[in-house]
PDB file of N, CA and C in Angstrom:
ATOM      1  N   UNK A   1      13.704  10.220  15.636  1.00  0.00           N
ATOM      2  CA  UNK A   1      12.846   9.377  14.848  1.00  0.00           C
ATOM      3  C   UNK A   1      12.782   9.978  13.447  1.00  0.00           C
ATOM      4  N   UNK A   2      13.129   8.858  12.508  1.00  0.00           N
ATOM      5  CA  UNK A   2      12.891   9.485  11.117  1.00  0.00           C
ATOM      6  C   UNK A   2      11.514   9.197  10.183  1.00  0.00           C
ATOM      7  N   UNK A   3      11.050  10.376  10.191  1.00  0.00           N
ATOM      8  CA  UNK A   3       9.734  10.183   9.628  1.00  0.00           C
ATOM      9  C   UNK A   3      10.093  11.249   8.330  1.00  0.00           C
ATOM     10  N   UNK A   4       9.033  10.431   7.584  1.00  0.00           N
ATOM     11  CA  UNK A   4       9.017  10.955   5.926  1.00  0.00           C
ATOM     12  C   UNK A   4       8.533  12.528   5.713  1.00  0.00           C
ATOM     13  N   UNK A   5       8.343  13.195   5.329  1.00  0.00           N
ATOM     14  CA  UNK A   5       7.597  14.252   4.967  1.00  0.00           C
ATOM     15  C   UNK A   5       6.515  14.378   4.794  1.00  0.00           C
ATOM     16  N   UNK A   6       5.543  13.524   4.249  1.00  0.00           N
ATOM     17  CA  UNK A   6       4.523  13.411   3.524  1.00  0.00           C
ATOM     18  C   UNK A   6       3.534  13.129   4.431  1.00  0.00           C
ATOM     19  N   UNK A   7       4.511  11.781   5.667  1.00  0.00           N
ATOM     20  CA  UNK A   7       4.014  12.165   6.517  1.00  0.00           C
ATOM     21  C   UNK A   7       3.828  12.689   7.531  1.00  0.00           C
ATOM     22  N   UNK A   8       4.560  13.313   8.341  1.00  0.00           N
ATOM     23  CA  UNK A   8       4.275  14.406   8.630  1.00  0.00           C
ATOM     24  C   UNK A   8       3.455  15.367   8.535  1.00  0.00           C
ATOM     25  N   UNK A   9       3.039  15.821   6.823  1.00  0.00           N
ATOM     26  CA  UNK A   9       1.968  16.507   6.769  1.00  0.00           C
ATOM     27  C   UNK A   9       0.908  15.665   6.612  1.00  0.00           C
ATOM     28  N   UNK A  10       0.836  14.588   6.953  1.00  0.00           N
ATOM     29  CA  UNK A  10      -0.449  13.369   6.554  1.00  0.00           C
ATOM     30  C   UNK A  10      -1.160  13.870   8.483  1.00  0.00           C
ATOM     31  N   UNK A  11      -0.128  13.837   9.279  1.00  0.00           N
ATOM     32  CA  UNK A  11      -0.115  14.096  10.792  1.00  0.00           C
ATOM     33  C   UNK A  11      -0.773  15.494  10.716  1.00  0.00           C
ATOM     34  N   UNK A  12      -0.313  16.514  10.085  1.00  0.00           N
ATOM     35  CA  UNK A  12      -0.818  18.348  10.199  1.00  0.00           C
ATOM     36  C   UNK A  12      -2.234  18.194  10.106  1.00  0.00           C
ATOM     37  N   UNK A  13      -2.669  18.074   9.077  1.00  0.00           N
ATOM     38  CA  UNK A  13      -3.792  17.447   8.455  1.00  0.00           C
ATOM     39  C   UNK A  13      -4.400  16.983   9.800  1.00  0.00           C
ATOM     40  N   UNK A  14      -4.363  15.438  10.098  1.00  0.00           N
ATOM     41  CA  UNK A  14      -5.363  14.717  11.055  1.00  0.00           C
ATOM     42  C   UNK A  14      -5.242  15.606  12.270  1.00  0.00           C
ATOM     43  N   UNK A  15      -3.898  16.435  12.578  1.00  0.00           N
ATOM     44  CA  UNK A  15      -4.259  17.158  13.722  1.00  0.00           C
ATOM     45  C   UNK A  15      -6.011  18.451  13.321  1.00  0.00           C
ATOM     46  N   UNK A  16      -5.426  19.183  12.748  1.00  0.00           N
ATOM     47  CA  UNK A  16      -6.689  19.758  12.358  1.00  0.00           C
ATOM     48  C   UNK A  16      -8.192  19.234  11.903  1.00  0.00           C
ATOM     49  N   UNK A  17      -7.997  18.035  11.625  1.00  0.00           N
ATOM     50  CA  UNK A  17      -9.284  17.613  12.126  1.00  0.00           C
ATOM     51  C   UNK A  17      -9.864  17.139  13.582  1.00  0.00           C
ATOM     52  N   UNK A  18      -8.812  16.995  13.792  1.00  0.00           N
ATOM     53  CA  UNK A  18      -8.857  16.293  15.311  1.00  0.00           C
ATOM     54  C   UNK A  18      -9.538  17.846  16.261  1.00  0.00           C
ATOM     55  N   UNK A  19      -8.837  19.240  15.577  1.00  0.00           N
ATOM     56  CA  UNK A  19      -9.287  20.659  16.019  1.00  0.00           C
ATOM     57  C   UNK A  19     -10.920  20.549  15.630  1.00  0.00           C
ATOM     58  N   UNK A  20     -11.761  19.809  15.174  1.00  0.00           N
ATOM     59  CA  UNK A  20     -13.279  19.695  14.625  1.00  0.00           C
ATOM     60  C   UNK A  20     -13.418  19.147  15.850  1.00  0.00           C
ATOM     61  N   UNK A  21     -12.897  18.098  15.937  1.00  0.00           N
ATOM     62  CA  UNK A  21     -13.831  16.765  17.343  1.00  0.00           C
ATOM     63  C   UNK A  21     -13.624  17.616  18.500  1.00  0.00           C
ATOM     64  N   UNK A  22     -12.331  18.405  18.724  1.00  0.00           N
ATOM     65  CA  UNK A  22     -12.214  19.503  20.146  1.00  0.00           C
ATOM     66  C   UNK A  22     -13.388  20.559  20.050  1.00  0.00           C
ATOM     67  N   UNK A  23     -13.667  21.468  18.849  1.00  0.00           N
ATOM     68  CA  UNK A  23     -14.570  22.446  19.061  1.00  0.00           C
ATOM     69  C   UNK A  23     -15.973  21.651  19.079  1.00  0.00           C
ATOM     70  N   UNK A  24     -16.111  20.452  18.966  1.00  0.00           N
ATOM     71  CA  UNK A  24     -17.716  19.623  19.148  1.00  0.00           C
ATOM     72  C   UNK A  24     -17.750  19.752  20.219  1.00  0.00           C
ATOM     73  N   UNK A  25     -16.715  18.922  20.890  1.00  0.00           N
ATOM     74  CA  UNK A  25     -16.395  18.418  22.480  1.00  0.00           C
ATOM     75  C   UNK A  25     -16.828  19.522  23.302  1.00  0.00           C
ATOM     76  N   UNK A  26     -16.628  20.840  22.655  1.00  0.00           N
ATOM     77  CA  UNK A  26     -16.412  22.488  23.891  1.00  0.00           C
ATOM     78  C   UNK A  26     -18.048  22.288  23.376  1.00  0.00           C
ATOM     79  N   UNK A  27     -18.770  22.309  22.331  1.00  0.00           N
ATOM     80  CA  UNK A  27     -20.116  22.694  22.423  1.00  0.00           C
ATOM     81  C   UNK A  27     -21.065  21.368  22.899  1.00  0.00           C
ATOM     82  N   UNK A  28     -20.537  20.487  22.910  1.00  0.00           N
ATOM     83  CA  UNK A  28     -21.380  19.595  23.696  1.00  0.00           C
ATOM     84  C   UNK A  28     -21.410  19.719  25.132  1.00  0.00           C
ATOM     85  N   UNK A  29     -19.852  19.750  25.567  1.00  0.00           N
ATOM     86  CA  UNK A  29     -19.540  20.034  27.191  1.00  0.00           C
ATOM     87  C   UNK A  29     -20.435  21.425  27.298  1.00  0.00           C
ATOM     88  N   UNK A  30     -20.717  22.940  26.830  1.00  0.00           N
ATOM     89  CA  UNK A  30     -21.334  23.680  26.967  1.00  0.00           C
ATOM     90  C   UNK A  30     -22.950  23.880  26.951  1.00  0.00           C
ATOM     91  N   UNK A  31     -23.470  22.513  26.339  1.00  0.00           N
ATOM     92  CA  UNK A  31     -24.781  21.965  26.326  1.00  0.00           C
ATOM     93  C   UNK A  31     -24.983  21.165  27.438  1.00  0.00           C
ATOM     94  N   UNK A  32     -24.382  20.617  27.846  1.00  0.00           N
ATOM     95  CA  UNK A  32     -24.467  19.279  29.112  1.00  0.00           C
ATOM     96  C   UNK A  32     -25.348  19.653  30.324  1.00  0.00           C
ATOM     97  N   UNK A  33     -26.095  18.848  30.864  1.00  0.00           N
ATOM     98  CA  UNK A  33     -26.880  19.007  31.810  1.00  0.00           C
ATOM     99  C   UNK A  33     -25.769  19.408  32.952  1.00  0.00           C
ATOM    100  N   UNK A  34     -25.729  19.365  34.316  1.00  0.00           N
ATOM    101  CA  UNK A  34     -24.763  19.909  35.330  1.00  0.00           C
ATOM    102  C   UNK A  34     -24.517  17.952  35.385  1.00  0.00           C
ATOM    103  N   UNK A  35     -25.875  17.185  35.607  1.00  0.00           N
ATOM    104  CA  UNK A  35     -25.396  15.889  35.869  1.00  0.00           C
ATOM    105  C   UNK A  35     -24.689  15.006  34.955  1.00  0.00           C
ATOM    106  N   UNK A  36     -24.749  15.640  33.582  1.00  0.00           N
ATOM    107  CA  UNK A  36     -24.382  14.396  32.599  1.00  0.00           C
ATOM    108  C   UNK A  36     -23.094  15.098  31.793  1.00  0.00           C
ATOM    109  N   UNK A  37     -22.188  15.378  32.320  1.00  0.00           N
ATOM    110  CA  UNK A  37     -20.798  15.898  31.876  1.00  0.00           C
ATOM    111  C   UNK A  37     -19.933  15.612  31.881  1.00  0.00           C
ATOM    112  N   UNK A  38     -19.578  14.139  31.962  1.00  0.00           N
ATOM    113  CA  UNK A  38     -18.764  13.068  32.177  1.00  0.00           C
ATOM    114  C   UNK A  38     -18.157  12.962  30.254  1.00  0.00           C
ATOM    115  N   UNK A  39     -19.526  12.456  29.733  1.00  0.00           N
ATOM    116  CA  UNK A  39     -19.080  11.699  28.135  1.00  0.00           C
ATOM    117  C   UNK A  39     -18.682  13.304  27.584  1.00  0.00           C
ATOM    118  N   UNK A  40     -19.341  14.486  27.685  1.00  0.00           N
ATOM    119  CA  UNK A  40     -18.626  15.699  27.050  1.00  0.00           C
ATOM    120  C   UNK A  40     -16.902  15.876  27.171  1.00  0.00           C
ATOM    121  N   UNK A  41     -17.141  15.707  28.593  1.00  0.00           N
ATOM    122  CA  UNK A  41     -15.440  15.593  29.091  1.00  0.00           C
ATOM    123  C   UNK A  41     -14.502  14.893  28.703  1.00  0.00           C
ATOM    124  N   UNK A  42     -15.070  13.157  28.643  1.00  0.00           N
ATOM    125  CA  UNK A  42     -14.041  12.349  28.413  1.00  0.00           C
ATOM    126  C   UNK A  42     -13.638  12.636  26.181  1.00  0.00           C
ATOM    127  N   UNK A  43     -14.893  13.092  26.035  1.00  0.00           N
ATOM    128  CA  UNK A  43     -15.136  13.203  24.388  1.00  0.00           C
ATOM    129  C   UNK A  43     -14.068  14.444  24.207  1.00  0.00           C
ATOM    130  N   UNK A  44     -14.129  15.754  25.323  1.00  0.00           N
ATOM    131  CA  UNK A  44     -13.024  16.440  25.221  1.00  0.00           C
ATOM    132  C   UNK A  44     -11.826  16.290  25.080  1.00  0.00           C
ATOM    133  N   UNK A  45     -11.420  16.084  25.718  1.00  0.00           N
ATOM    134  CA  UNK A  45     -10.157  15.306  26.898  1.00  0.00           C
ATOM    135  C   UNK A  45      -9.638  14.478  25.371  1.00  0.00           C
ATOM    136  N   UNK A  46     -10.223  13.863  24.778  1.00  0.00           N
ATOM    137  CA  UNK A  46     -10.066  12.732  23.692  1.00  0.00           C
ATOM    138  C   UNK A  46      -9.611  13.387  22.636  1.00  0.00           C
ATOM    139  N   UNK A  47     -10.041  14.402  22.373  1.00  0.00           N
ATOM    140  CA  UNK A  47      -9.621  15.348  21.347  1.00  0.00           C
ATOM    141  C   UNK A  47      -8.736  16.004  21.490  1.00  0.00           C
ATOM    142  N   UNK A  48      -8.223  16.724  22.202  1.00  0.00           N
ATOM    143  CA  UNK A  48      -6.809  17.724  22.893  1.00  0.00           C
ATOM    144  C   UNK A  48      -5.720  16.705  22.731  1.00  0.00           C
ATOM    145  N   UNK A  49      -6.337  15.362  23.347  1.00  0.00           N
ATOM    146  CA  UNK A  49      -5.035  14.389  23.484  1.00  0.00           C
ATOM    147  C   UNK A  49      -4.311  13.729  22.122  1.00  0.00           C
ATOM    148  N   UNK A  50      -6.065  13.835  21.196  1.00  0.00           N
ATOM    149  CA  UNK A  50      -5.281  13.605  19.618  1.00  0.00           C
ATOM    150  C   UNK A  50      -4.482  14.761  18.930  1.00  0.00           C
ATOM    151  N   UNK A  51      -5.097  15.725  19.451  1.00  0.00           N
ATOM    152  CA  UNK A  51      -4.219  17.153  18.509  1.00  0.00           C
ATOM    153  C   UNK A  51      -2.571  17.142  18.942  1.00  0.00           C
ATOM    154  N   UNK A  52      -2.678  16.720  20.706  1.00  0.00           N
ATOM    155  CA  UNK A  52      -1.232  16.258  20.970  1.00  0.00           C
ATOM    156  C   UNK A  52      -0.238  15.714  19.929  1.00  0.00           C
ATOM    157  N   UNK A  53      -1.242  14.436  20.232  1.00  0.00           N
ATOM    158  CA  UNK A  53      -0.775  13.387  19.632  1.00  0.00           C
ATOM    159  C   UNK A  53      -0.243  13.881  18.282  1.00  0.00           C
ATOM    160  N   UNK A  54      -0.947  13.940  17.522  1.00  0.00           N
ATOM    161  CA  UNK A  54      -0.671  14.411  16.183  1.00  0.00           C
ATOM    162  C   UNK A  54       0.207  15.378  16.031  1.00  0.00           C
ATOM    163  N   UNK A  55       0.291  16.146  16.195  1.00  0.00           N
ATOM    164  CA  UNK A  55       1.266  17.814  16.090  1.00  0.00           C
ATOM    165  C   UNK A  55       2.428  17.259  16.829  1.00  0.00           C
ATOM    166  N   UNK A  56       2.697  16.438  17.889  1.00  0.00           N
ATOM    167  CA  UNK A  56       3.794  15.501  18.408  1.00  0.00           C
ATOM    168  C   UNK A  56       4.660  14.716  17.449  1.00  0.00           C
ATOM    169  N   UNK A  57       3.544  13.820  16.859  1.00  0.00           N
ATOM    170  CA  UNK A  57       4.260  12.982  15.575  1.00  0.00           C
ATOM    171  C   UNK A  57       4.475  13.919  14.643  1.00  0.00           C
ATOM    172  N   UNK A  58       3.988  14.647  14.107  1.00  0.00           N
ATOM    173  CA  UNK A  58       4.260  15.573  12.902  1.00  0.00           C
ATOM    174  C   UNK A  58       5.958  16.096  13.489  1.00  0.00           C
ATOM    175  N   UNK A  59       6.186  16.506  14.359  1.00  0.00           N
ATOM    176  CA  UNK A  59       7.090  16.886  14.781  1.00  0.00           C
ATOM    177  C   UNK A  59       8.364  16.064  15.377  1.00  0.00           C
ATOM    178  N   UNK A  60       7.999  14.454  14.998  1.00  0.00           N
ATOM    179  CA  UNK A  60       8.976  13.684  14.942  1.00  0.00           C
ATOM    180  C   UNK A  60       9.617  13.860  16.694  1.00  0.00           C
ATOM    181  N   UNK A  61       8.612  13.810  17.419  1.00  0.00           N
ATOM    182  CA  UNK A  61       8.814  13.783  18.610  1.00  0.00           C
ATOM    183  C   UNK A  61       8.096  12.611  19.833  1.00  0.00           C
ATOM    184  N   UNK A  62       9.380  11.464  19.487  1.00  0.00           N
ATOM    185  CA  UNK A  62       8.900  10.036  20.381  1.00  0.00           C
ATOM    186  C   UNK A  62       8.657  10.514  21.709  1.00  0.00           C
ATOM    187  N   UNK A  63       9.074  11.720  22.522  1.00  0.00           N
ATOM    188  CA  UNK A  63       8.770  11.528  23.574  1.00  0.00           C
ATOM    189  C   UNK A  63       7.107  11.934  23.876  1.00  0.00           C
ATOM    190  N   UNK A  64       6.461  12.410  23.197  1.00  0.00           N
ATOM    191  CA  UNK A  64       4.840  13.158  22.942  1.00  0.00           C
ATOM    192  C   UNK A  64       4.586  12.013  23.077  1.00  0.00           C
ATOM    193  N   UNK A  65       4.536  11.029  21.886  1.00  0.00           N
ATOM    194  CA  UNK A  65       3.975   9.493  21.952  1.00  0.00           C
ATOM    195  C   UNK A  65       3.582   9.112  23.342  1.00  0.00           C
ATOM    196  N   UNK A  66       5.095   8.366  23.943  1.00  0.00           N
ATOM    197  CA  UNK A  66       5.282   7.755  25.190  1.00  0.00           C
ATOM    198  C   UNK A  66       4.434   8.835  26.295  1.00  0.00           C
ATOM    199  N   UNK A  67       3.779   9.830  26.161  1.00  0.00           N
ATOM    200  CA  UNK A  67       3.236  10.666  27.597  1.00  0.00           C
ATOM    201  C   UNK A  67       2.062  10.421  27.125  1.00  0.00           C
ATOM    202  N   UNK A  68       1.400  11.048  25.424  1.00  0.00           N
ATOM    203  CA  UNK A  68       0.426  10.829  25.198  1.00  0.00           C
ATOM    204  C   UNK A  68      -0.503   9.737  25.044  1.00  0.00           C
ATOM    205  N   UNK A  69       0.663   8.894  24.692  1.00  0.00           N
ATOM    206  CA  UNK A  69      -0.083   7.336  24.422  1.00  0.00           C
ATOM    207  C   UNK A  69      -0.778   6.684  25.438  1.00  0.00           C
ATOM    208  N   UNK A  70      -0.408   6.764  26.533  1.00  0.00           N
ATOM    209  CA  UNK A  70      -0.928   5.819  27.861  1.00  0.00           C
ATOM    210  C   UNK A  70      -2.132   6.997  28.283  1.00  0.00           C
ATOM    211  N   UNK A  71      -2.362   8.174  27.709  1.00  0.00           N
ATOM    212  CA  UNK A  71      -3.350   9.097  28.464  1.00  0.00           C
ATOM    213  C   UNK A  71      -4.637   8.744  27.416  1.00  0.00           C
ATOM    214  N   UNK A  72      -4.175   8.653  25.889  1.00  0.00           N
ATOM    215  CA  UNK A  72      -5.463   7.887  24.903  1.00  0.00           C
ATOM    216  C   UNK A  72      -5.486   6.869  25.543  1.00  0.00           C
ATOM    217  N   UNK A  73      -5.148   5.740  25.701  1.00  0.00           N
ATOM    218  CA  UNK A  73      -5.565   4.491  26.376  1.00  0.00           C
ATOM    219  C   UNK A  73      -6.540   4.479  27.445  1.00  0.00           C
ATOM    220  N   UNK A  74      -6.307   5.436  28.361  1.00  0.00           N
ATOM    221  CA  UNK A  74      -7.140   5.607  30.014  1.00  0.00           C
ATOM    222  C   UNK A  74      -8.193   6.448  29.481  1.00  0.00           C
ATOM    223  N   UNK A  75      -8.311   7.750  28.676  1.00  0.00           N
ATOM    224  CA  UNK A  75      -9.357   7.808  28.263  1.00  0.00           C
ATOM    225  C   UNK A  75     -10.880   6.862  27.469  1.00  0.00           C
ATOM    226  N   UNK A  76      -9.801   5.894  26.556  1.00  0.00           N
ATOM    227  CA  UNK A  76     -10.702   4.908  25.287  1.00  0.00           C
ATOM    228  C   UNK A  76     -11.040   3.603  26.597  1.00  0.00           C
ATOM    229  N   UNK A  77     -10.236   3.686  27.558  1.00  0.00           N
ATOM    230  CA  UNK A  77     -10.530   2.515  28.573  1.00  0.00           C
ATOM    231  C   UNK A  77     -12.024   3.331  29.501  1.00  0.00           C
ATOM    232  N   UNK A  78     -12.021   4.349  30.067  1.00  0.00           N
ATOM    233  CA  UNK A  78     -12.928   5.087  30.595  1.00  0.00           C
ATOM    234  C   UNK A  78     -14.556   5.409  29.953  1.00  0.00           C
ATOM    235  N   UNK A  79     -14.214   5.485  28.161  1.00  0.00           N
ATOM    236  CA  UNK A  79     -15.660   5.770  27.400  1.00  0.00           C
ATOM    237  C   UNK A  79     -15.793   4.306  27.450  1.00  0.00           C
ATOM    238  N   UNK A  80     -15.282   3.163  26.927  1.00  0.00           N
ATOM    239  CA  UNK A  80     -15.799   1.748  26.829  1.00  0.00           C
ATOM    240  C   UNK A  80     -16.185   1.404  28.343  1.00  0.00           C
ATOM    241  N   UNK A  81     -15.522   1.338  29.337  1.00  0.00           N
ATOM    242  CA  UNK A  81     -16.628   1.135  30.560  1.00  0.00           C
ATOM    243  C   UNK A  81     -17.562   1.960  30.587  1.00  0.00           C
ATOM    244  N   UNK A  82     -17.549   2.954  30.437  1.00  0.00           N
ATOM    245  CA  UNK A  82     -18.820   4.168  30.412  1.00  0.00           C
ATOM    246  C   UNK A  82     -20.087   3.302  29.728  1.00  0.00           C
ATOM    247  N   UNK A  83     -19.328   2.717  28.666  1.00  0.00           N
ATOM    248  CA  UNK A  83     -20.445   2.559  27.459  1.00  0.00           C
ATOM    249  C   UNK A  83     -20.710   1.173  28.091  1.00  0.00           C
ATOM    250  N   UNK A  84     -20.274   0.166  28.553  1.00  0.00           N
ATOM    251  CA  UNK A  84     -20.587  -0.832  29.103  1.00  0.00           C
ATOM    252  C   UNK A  84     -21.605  -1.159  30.131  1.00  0.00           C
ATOM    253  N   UNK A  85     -21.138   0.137  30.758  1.00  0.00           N
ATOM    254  CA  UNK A  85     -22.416  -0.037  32.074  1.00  0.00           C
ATOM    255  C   UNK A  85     -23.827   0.688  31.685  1.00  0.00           C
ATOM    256  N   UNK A  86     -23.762   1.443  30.865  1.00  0.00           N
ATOM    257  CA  UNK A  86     -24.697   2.278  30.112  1.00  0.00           C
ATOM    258  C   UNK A  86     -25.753   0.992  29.589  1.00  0.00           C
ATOM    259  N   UNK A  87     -25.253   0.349  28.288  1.00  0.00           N
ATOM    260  CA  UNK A  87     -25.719  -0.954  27.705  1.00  0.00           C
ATOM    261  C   UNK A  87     -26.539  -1.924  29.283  1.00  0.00           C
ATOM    262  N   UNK A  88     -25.490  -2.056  30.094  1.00  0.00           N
ATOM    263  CA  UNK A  88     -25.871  -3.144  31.221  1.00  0.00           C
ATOM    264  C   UNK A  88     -26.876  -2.232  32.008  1.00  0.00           C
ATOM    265  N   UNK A  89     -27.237  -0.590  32.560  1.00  0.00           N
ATOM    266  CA  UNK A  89     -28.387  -0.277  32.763  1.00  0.00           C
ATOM    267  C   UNK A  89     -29.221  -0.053  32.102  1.00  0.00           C
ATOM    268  N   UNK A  90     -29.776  -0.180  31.007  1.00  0.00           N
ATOM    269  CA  UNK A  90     -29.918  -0.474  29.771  1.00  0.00           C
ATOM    270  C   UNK A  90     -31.155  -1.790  29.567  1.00  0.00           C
ATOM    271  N   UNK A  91     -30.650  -2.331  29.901  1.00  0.00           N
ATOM    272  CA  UNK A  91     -31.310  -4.049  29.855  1.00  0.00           C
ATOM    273  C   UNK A  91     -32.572  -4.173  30.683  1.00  0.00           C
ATOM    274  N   UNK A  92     -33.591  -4.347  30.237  1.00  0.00           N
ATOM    275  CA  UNK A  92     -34.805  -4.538  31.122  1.00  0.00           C
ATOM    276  C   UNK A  92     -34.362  -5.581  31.931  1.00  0.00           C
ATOM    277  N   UNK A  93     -34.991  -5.279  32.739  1.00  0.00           N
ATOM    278  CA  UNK A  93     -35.245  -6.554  33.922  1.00  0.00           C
ATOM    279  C   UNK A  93     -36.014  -7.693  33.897  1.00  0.00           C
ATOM    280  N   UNK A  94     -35.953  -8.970  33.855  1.00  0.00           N
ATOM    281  CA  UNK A  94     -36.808 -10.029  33.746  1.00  0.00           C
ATOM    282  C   UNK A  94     -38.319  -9.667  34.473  1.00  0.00           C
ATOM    283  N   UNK A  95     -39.409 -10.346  34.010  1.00  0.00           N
ATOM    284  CA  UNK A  95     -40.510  -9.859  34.989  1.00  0.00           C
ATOM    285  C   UNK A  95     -40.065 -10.858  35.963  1.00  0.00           C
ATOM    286  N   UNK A  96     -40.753 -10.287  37.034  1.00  0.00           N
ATOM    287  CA  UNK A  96     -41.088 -11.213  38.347  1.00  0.00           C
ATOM    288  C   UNK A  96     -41.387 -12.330  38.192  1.00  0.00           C
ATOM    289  N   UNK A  97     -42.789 -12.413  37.523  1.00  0.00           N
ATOM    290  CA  UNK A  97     -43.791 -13.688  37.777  1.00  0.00           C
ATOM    291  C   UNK A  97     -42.805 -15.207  36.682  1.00  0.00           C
ATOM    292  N   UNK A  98     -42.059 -14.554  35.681  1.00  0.00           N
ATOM    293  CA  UNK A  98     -41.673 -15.764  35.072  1.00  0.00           C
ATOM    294  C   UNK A  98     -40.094 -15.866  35.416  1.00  0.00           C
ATOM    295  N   UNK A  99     -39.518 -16.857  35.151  1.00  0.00           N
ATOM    296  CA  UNK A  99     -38.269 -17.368  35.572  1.00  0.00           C
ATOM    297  C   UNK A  99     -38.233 -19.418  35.333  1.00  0.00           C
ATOM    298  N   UNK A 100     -37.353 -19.380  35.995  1.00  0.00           N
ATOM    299  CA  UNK A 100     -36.741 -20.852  36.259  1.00  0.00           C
ATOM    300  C   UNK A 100     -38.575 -21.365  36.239  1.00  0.00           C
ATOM    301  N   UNK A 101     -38.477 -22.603  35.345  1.00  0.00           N
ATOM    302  CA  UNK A 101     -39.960 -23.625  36.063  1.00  0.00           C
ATOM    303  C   UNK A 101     -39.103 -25.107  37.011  1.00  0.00           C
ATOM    304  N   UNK A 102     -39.877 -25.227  38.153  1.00  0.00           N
ATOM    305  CA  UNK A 102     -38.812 -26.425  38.674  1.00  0.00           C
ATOM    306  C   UNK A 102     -39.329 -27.350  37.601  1.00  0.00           C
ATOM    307  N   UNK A 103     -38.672 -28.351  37.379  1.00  0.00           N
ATOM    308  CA  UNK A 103     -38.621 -29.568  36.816  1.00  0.00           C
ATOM    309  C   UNK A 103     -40.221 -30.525  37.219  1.00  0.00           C
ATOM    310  N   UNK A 104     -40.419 -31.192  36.603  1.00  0.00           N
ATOM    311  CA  UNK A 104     -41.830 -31.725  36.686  1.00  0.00           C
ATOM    312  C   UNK A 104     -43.351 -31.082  36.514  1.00  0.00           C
ATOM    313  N   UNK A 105     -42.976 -30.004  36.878  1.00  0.00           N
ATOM    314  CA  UNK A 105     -44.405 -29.237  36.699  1.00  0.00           C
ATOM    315  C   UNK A 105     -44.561 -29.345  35.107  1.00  0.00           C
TER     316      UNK A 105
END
């Protein structure tokens, strides 16, 4: 794969930031309750896979892509259901006493 120079180091760069969101990820996962270590993890996991990613492309290496790519996907697929059901427990519950009125009353 022929990639430019520029970018390439445009890739060095976002990898090392991507090294910020990993050392969050280690101090959040190191804060985490024992029960709630799921979003630290997947927030981990998310970061390692971009530094991949990145230092892969910088290195003009399609095969990093094709392994890494489908592992960002199952992660960004895993936080959006996360975050979905979160939102949906989330939602108060209708009261009891009101609902549907039948018709005529």
């Amino acid at each position: 794969m022929d990639i430019p120079e520029w970018v390439r180091w445009a890739f060095c760069v976002f990898a090392a930031v991507q090294l910020i969101f990993v050392y969050r990820g280690v101090q959040l996962l190191r804060r985490a309750e024992p029960g709630r270590r799921t979003d630290p993890w997947l927030s981990l996991a998310d970061g390692v896979a971009g530094v991949a990613l990145s230092v892969g492309l910088a290195l003009g290496s399609l095969d990093v892509l094709l392994a890494v790519g489908p592992v960002l996907l199952a992660i960004g697929a895993c936080k959006v259901i996360r975050a979905l059901l979160a939102r949906r427990a989330a939602k108060p519950a209708p009261p009891s006493g009101e609902g549907a009125v039948p018709a005529g009353d």
